[in-house]
PDB file of N, CA and C in Angstrom:
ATOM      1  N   UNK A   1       4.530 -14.326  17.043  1.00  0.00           N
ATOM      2  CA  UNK A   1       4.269 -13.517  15.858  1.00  0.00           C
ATOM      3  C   UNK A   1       4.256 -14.425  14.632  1.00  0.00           C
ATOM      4  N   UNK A   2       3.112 -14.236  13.415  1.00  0.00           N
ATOM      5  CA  UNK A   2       2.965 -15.048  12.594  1.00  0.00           C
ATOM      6  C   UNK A   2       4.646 -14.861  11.789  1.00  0.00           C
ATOM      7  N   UNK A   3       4.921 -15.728  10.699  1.00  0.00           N
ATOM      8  CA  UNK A   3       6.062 -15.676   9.788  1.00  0.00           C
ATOM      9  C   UNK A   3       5.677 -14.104   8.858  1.00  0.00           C
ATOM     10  N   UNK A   4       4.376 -14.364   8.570  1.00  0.00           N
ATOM     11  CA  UNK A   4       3.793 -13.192   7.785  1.00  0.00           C
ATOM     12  C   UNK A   4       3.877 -11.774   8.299  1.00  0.00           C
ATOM     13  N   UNK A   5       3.833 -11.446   9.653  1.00  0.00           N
ATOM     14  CA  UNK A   5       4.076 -10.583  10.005  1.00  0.00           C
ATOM     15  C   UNK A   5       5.277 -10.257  10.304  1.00  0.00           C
ATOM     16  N   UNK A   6       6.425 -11.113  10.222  1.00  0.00           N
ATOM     17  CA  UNK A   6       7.524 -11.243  10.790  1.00  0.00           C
ATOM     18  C   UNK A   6       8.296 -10.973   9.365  1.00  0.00           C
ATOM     19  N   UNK A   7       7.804 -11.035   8.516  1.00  0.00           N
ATOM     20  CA  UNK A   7       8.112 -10.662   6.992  1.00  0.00           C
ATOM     21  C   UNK A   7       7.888  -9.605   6.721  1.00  0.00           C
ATOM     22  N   UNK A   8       6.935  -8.995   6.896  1.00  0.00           N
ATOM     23  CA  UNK A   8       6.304  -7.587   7.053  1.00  0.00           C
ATOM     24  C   UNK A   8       7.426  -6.296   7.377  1.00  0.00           C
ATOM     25  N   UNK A   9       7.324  -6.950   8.760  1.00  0.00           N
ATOM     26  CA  UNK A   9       8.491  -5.890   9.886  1.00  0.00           C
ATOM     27  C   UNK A   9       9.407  -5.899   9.186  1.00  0.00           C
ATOM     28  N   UNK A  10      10.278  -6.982   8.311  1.00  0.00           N
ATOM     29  CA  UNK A  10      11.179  -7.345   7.954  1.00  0.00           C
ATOM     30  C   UNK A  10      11.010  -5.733   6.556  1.00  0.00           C
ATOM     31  N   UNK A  11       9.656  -5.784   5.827  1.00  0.00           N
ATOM     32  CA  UNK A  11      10.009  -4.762   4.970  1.00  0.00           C
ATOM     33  C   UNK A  11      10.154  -3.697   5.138  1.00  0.00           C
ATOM     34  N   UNK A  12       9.368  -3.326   6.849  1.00  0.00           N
ATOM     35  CA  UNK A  12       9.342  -1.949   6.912  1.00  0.00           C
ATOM     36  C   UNK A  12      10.558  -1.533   7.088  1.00  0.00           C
ATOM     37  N   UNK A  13      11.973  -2.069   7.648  1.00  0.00           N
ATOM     38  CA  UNK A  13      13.138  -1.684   8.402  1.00  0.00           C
ATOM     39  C   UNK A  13      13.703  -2.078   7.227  1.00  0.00           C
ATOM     40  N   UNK A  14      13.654  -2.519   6.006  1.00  0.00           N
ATOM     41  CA  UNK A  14      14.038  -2.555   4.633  1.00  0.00           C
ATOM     42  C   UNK A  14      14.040  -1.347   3.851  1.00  0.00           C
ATOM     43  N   UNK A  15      12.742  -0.947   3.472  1.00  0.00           N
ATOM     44  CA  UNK A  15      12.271  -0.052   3.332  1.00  0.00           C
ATOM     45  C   UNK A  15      12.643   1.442   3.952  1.00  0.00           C
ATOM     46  N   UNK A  16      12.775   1.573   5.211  1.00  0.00           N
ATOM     47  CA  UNK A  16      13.562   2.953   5.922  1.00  0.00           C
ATOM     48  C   UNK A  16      14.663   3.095   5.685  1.00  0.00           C
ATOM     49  N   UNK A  17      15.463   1.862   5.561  1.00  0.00           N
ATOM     50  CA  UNK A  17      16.955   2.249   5.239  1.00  0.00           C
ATOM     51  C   UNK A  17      17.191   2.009   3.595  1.00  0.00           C
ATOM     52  N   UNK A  18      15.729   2.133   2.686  1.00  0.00           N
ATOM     53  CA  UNK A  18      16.672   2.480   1.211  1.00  0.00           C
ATOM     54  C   UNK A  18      16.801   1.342   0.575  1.00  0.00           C
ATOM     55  N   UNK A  19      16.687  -0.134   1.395  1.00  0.00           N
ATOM     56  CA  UNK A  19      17.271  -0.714   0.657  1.00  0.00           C
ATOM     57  C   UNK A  19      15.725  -1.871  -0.168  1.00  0.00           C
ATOM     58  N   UNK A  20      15.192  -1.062  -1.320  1.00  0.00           N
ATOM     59  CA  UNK A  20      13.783  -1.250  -1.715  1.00  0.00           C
ATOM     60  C   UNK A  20      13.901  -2.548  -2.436  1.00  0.00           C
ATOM     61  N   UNK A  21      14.976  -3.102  -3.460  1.00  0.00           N
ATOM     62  CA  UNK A  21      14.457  -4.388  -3.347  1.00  0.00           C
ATOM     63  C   UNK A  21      14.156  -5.610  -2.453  1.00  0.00           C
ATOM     64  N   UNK A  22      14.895  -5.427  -1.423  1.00  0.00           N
ATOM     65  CA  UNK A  22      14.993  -6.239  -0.271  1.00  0.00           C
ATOM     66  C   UNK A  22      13.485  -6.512   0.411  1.00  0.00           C
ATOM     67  N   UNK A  23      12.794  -4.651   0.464  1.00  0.00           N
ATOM     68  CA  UNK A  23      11.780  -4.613   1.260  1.00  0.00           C
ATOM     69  C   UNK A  23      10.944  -5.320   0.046  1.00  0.00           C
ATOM     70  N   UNK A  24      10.513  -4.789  -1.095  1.00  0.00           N
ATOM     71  CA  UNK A  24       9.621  -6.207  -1.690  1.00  0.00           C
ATOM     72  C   UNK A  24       9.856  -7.269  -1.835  1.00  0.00           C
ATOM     73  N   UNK A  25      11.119  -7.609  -1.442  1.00  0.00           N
ATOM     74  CA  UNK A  25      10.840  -9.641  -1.694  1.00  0.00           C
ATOM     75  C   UNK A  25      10.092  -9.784  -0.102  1.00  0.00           C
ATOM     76  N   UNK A  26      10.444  -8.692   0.926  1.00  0.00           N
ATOM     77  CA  UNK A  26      10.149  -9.469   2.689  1.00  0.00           C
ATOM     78  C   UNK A  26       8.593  -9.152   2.120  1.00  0.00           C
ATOM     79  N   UNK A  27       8.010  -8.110   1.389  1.00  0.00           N
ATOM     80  CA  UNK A  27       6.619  -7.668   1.680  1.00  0.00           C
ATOM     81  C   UNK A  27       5.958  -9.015   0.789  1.00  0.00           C
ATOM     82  N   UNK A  28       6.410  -9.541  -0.507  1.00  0.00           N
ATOM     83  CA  UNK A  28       5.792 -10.433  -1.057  1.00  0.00           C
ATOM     84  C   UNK A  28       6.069 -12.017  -0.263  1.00  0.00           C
ATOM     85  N   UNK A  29       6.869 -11.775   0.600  1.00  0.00           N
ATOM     86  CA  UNK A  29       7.574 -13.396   1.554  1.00  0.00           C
ATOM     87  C   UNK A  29       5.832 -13.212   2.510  1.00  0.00           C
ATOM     88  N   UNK A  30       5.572 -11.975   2.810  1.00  0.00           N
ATOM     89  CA  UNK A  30       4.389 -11.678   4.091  1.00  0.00           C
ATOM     90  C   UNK A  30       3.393 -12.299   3.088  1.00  0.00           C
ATOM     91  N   UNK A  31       3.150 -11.724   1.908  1.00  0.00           N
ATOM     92  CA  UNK A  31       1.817 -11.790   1.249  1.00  0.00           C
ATOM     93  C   UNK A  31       1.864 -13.504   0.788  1.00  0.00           C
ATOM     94  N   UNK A  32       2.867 -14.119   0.929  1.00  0.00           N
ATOM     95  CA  UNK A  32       2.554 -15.305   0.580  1.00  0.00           C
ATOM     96  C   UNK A  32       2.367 -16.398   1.348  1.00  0.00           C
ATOM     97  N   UNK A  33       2.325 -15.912   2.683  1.00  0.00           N
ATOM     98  CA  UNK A  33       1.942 -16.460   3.990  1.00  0.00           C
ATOM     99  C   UNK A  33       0.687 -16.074   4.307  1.00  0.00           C
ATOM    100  N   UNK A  34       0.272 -14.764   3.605  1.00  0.00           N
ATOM    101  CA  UNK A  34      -1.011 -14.100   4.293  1.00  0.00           C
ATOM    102  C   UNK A  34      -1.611 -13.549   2.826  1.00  0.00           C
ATOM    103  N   UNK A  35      -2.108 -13.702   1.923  1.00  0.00           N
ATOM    104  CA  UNK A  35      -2.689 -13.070   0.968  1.00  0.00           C
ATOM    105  C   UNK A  35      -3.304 -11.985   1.377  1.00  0.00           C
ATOM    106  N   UNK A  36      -4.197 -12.042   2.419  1.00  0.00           N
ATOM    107  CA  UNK A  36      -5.073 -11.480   2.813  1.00  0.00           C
ATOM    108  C   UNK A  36      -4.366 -10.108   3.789  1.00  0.00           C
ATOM    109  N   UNK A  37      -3.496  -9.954   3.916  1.00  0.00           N
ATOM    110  CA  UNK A  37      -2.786  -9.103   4.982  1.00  0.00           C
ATOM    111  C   UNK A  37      -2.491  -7.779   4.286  1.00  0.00           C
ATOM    112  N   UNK A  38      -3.802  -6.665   4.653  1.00  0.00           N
ATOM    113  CA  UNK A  38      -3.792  -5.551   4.101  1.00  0.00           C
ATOM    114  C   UNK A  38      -2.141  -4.773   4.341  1.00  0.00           C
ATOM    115  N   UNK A  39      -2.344  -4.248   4.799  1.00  0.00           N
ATOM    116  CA  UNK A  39      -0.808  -3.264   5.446  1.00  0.00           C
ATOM    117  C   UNK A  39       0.419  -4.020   4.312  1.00  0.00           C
ATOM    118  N   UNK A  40       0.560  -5.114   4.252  1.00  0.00           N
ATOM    119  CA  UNK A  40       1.568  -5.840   3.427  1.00  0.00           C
ATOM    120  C   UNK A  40       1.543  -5.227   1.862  1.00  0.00           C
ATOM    121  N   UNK A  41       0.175  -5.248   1.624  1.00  0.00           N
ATOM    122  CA  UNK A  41      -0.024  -5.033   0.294  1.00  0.00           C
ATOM    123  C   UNK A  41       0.567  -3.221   0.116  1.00  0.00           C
ATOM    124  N   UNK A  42      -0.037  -2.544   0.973  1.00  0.00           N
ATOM    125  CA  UNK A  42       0.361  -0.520   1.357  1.00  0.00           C
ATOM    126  C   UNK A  42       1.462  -0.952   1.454  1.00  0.00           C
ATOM    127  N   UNK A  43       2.757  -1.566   1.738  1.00  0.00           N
ATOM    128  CA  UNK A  43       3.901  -1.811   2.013  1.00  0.00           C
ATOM    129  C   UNK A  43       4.526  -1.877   0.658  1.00  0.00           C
ATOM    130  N   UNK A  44       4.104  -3.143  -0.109  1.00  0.00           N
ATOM    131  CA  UNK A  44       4.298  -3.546  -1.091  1.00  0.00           C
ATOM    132  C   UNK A  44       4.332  -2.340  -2.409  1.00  0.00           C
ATOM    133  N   UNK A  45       3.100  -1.837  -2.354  1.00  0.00           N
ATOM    134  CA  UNK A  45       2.774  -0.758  -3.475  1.00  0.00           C
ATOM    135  C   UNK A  45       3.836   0.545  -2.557  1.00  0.00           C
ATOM    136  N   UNK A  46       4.073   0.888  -1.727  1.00  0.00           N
ATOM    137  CA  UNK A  46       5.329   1.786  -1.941  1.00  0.00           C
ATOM    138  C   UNK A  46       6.134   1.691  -2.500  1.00  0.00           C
ATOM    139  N   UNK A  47       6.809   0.103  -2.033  1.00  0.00           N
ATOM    140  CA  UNK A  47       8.236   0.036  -2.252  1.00  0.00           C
ATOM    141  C   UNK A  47       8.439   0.026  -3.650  1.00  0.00           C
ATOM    142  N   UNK A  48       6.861  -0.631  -4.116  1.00  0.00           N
ATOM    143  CA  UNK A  48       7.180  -0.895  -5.927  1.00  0.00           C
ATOM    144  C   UNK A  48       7.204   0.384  -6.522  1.00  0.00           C
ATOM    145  N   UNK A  49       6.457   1.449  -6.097  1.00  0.00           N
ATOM    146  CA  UNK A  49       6.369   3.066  -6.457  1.00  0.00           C
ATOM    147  C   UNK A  49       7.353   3.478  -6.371  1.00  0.00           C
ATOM    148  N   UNK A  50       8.105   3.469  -5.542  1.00  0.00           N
ATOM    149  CA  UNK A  50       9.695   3.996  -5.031  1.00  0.00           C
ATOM    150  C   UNK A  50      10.784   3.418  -6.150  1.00  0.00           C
ATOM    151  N   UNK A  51      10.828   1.961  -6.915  1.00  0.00           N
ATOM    152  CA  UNK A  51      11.383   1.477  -8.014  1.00  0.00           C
ATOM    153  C   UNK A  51      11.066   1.652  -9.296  1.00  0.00           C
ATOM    154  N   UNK A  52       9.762   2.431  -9.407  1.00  0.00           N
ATOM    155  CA  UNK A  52       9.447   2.991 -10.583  1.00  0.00           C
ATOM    156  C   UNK A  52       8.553   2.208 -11.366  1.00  0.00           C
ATOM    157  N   UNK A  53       7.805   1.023 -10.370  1.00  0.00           N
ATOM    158  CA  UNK A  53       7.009   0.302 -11.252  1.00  0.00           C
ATOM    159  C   UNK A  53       5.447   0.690 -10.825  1.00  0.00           C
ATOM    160  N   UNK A  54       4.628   1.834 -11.564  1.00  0.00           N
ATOM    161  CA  UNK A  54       3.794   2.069 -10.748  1.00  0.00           C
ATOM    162  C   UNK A  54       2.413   1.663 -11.189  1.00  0.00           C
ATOM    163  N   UNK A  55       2.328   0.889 -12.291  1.00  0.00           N
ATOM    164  CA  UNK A  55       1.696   0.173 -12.656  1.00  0.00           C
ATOM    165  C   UNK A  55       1.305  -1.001 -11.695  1.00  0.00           C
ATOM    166  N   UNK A  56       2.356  -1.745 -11.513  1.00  0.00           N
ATOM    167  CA  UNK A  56       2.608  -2.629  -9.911  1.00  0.00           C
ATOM    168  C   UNK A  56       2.462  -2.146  -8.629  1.00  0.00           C
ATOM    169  N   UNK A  57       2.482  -0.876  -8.590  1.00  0.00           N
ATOM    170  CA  UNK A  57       1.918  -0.277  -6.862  1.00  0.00           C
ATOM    171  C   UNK A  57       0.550  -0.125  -7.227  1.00  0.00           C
ATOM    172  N   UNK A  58       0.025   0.559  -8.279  1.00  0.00           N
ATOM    173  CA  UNK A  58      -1.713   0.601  -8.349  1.00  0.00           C
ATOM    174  C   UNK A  58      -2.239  -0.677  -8.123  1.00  0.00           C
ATOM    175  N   UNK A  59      -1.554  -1.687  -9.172  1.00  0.00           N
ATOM    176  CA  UNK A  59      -2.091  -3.049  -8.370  1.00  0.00           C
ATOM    177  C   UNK A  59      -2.234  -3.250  -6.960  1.00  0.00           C
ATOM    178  N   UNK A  60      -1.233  -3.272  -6.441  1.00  0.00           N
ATOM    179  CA  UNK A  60      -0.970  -3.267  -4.758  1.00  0.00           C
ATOM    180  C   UNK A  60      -2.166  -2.377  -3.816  1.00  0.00           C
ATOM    181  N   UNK A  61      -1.706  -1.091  -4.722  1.00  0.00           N
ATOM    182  CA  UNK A  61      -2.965  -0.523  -3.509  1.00  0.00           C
ATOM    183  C   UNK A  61      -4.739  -0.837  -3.765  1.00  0.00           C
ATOM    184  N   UNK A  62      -4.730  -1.148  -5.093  1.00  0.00           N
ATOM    185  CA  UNK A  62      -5.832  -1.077  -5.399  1.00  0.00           C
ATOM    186  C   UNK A  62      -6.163  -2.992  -4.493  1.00  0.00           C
ATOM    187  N   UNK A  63      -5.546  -3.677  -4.423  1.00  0.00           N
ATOM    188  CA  UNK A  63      -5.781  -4.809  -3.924  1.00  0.00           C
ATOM    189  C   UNK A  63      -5.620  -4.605  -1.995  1.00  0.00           C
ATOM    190  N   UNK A  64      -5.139  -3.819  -1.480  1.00  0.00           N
ATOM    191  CA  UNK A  64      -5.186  -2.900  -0.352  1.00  0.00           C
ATOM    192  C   UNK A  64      -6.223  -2.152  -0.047  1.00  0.00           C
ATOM    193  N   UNK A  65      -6.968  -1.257  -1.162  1.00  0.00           N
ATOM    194  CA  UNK A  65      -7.956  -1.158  -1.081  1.00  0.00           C
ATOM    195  C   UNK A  65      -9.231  -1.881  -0.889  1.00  0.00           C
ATOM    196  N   UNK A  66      -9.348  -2.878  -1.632  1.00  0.00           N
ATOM    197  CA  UNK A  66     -10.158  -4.226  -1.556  1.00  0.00           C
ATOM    198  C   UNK A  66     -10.178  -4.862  -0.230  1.00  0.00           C
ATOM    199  N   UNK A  67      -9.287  -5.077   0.491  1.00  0.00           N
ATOM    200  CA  UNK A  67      -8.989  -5.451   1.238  1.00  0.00           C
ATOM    201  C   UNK A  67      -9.647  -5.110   2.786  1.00  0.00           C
ATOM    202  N   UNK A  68      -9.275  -3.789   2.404  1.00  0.00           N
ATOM    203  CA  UNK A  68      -9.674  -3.228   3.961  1.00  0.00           C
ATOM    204  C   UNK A  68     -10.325  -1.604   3.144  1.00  0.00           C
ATOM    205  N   UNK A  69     -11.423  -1.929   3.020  1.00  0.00           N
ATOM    206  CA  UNK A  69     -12.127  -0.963   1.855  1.00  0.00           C
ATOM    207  C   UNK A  69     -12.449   0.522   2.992  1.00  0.00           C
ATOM    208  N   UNK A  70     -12.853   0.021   4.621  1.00  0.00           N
ATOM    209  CA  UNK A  70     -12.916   1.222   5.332  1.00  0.00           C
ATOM    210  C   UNK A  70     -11.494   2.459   6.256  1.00  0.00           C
ATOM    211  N   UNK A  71     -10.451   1.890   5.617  1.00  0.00           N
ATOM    212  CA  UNK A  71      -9.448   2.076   5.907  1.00  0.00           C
ATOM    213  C   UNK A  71      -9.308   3.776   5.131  1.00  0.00           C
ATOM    214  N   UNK A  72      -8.911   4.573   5.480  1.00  0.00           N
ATOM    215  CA  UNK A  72      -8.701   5.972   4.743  1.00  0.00           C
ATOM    216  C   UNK A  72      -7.165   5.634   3.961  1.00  0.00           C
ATOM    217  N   UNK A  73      -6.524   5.043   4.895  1.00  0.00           N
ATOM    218  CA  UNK A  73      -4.890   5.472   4.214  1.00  0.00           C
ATOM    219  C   UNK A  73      -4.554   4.416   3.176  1.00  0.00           C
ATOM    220  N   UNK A  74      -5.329   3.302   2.560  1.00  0.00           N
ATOM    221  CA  UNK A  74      -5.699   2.874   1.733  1.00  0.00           C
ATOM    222  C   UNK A  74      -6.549   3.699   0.579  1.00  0.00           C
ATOM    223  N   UNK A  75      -7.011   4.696   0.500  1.00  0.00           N
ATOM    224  CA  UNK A  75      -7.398   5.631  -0.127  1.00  0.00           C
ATOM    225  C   UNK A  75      -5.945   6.592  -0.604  1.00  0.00           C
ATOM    226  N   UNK A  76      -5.844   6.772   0.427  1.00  0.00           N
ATOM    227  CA  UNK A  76      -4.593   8.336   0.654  1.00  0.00           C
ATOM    228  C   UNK A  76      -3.431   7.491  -0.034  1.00  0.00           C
ATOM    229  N   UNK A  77      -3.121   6.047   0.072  1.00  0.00           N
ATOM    230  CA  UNK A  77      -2.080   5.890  -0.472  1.00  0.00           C
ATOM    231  C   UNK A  77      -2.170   5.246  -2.116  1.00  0.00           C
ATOM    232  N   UNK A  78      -3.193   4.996  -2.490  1.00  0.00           N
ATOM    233  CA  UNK A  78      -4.182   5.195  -4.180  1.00  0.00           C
ATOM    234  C   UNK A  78      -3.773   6.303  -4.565  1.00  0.00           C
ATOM    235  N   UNK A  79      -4.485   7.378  -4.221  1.00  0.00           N
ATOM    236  CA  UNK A  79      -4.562   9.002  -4.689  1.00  0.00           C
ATOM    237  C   UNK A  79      -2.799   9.219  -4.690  1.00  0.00           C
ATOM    238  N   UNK A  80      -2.051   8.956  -3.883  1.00  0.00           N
ATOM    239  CA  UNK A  80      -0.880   9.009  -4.086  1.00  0.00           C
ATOM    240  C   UNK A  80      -0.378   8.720  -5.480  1.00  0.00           C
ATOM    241  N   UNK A  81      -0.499   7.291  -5.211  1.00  0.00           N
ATOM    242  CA  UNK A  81      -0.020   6.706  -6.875  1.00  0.00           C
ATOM    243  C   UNK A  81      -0.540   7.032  -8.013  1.00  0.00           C
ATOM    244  N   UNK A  82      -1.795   7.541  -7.868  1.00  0.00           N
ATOM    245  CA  UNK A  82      -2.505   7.863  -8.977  1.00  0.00           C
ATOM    246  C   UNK A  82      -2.380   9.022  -9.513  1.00  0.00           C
ATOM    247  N   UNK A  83      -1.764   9.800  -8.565  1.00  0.00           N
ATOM    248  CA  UNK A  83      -1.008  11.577  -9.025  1.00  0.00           C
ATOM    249  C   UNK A  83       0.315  11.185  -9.533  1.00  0.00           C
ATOM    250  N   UNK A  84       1.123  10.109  -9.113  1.00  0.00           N
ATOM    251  CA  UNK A  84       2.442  10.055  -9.704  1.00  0.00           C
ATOM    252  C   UNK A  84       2.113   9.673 -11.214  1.00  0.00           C
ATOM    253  N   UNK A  85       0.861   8.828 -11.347  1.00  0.00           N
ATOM    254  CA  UNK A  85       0.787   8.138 -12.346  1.00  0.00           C
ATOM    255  C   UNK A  85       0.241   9.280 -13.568  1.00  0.00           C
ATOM    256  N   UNK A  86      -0.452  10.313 -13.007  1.00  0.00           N
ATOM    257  CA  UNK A  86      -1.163  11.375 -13.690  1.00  0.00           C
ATOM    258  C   UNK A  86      -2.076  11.000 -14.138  1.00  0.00           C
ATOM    259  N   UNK A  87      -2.812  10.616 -13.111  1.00  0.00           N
ATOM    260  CA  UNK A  87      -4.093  10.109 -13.390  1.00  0.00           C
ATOM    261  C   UNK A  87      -5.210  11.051 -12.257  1.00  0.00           C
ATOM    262  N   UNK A  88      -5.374  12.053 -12.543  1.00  0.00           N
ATOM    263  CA  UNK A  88      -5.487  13.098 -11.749  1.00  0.00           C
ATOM    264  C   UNK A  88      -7.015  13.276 -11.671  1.00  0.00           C
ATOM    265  N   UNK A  89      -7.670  12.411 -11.653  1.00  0.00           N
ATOM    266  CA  UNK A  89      -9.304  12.653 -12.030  1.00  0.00           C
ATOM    267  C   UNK A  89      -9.906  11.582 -10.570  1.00  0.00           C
ATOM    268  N   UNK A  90      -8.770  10.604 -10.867  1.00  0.00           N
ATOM    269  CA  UNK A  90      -8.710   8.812 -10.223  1.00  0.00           C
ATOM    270  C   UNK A  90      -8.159   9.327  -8.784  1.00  0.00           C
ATOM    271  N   UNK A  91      -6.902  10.332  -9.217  1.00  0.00           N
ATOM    272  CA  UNK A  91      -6.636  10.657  -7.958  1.00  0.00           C
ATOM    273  C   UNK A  91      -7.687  11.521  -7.193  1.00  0.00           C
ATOM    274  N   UNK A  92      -8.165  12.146  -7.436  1.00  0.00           N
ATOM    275  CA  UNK A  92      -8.735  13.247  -6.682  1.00  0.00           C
ATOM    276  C   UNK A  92     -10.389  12.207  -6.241  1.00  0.00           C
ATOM    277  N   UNK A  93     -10.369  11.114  -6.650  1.00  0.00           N
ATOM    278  CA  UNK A  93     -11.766  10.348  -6.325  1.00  0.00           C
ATOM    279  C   UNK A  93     -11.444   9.554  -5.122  1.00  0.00           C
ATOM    280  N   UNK A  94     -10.292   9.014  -4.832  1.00  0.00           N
ATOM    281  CA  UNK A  94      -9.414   8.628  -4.036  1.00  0.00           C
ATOM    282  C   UNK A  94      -9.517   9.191  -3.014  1.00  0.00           C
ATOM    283  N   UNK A  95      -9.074  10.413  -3.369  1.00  0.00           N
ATOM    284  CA  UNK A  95      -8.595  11.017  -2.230  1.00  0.00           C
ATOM    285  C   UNK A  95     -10.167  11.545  -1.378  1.00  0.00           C
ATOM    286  N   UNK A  96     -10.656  11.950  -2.270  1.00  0.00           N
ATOM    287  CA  UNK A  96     -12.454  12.048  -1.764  1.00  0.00           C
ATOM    288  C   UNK A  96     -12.955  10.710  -0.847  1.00  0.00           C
ATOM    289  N   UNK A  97     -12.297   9.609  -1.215  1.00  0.00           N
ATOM    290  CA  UNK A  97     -13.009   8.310  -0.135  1.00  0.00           C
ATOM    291  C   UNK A  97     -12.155   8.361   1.187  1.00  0.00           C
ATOM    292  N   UNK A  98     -11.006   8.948   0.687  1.00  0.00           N
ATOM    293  CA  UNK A  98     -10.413   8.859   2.236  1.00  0.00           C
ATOM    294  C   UNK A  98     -11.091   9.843   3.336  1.00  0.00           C
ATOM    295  N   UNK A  99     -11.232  11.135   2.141  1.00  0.00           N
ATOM    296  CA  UNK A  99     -11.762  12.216   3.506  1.00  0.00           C
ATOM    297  C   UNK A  99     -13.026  11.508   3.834  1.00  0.00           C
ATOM    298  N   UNK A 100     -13.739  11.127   2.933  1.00  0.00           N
ATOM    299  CA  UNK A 100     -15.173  10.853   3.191  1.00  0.00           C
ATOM    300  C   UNK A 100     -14.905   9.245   4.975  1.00  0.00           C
ATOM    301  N   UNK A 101     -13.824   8.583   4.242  1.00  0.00           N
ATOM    302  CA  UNK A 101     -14.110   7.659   5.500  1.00  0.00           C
ATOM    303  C   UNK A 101     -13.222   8.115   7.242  1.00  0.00           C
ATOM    304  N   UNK A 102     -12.296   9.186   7.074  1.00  0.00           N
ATOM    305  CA  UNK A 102     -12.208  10.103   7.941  1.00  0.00           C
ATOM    306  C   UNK A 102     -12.624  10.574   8.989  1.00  0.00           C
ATOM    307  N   UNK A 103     -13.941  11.305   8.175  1.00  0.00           N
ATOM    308  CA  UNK A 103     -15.327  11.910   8.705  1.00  0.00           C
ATOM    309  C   UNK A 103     -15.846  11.021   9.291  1.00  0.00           C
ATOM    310  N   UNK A 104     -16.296   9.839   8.960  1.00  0.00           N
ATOM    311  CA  UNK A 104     -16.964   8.606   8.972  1.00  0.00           C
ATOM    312  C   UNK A 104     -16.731   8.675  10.598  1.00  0.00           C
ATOM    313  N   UNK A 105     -15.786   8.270  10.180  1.00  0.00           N
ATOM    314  CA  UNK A 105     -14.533   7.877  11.732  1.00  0.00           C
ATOM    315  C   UNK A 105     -14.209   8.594  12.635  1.00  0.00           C
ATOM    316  N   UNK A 106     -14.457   9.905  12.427  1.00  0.00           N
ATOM    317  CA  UNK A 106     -13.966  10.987  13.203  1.00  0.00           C
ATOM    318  C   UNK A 106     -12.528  11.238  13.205  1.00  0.00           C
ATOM    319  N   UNK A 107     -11.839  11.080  12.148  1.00  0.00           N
ATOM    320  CA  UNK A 107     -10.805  10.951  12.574  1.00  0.00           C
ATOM    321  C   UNK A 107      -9.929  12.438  12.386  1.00  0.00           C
TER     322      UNK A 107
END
């Protein structure tokens, strides 16, 4: 298993038990082994949402988005932040690409 992914895991079992700064230093330890490692970044923009920086999770997802642009829950987890953020126009466009790539997918 790469270090990057091994950083990862490290946030998700961070992350379940609460303990959210921990899980963003393991999710940014992944992203700095792997820039490129979508899921890290959806990881990342929770945990930062969950601390109240959600300026810093839109970054995250929106770079999650980029990332893996046919992904739905990269959508679903945008529209998320973007309703906390009350940005309710952004959200609901969001949330339209997820259903739309869904369908796509059959999913």
């Amino acid at each position: 298993m790469s270090e990057a992914r091994t950083h990862y895991k490290a946030g998700i079992q961070h992350f379940a038990a609460g303990r959210t700064d921990e899980a963003i230093a393991s999710y940014r330890a992944a992203l700095a082994g792997n820039a490129e490692f979508a899921m890290a970044w959806n990881g990342l923009a929770m945990a930062l949402a969950k601390q109240g920086d959600l300026d810093a999770a839109l970054d995250a997802a929106r770079r999650y988005a980029e990332l893996d642009p046919e992904e739905p829950l990269a959508y679903t987890s945008l529209s998320m932040l973007l309703q906390q953020a009350g940005r309710i126009p952004e959200a609901e466009d969001a949330k339209a690409r997820s259903m739309q790539l869904q369908m796509k997918q059959g999913r």
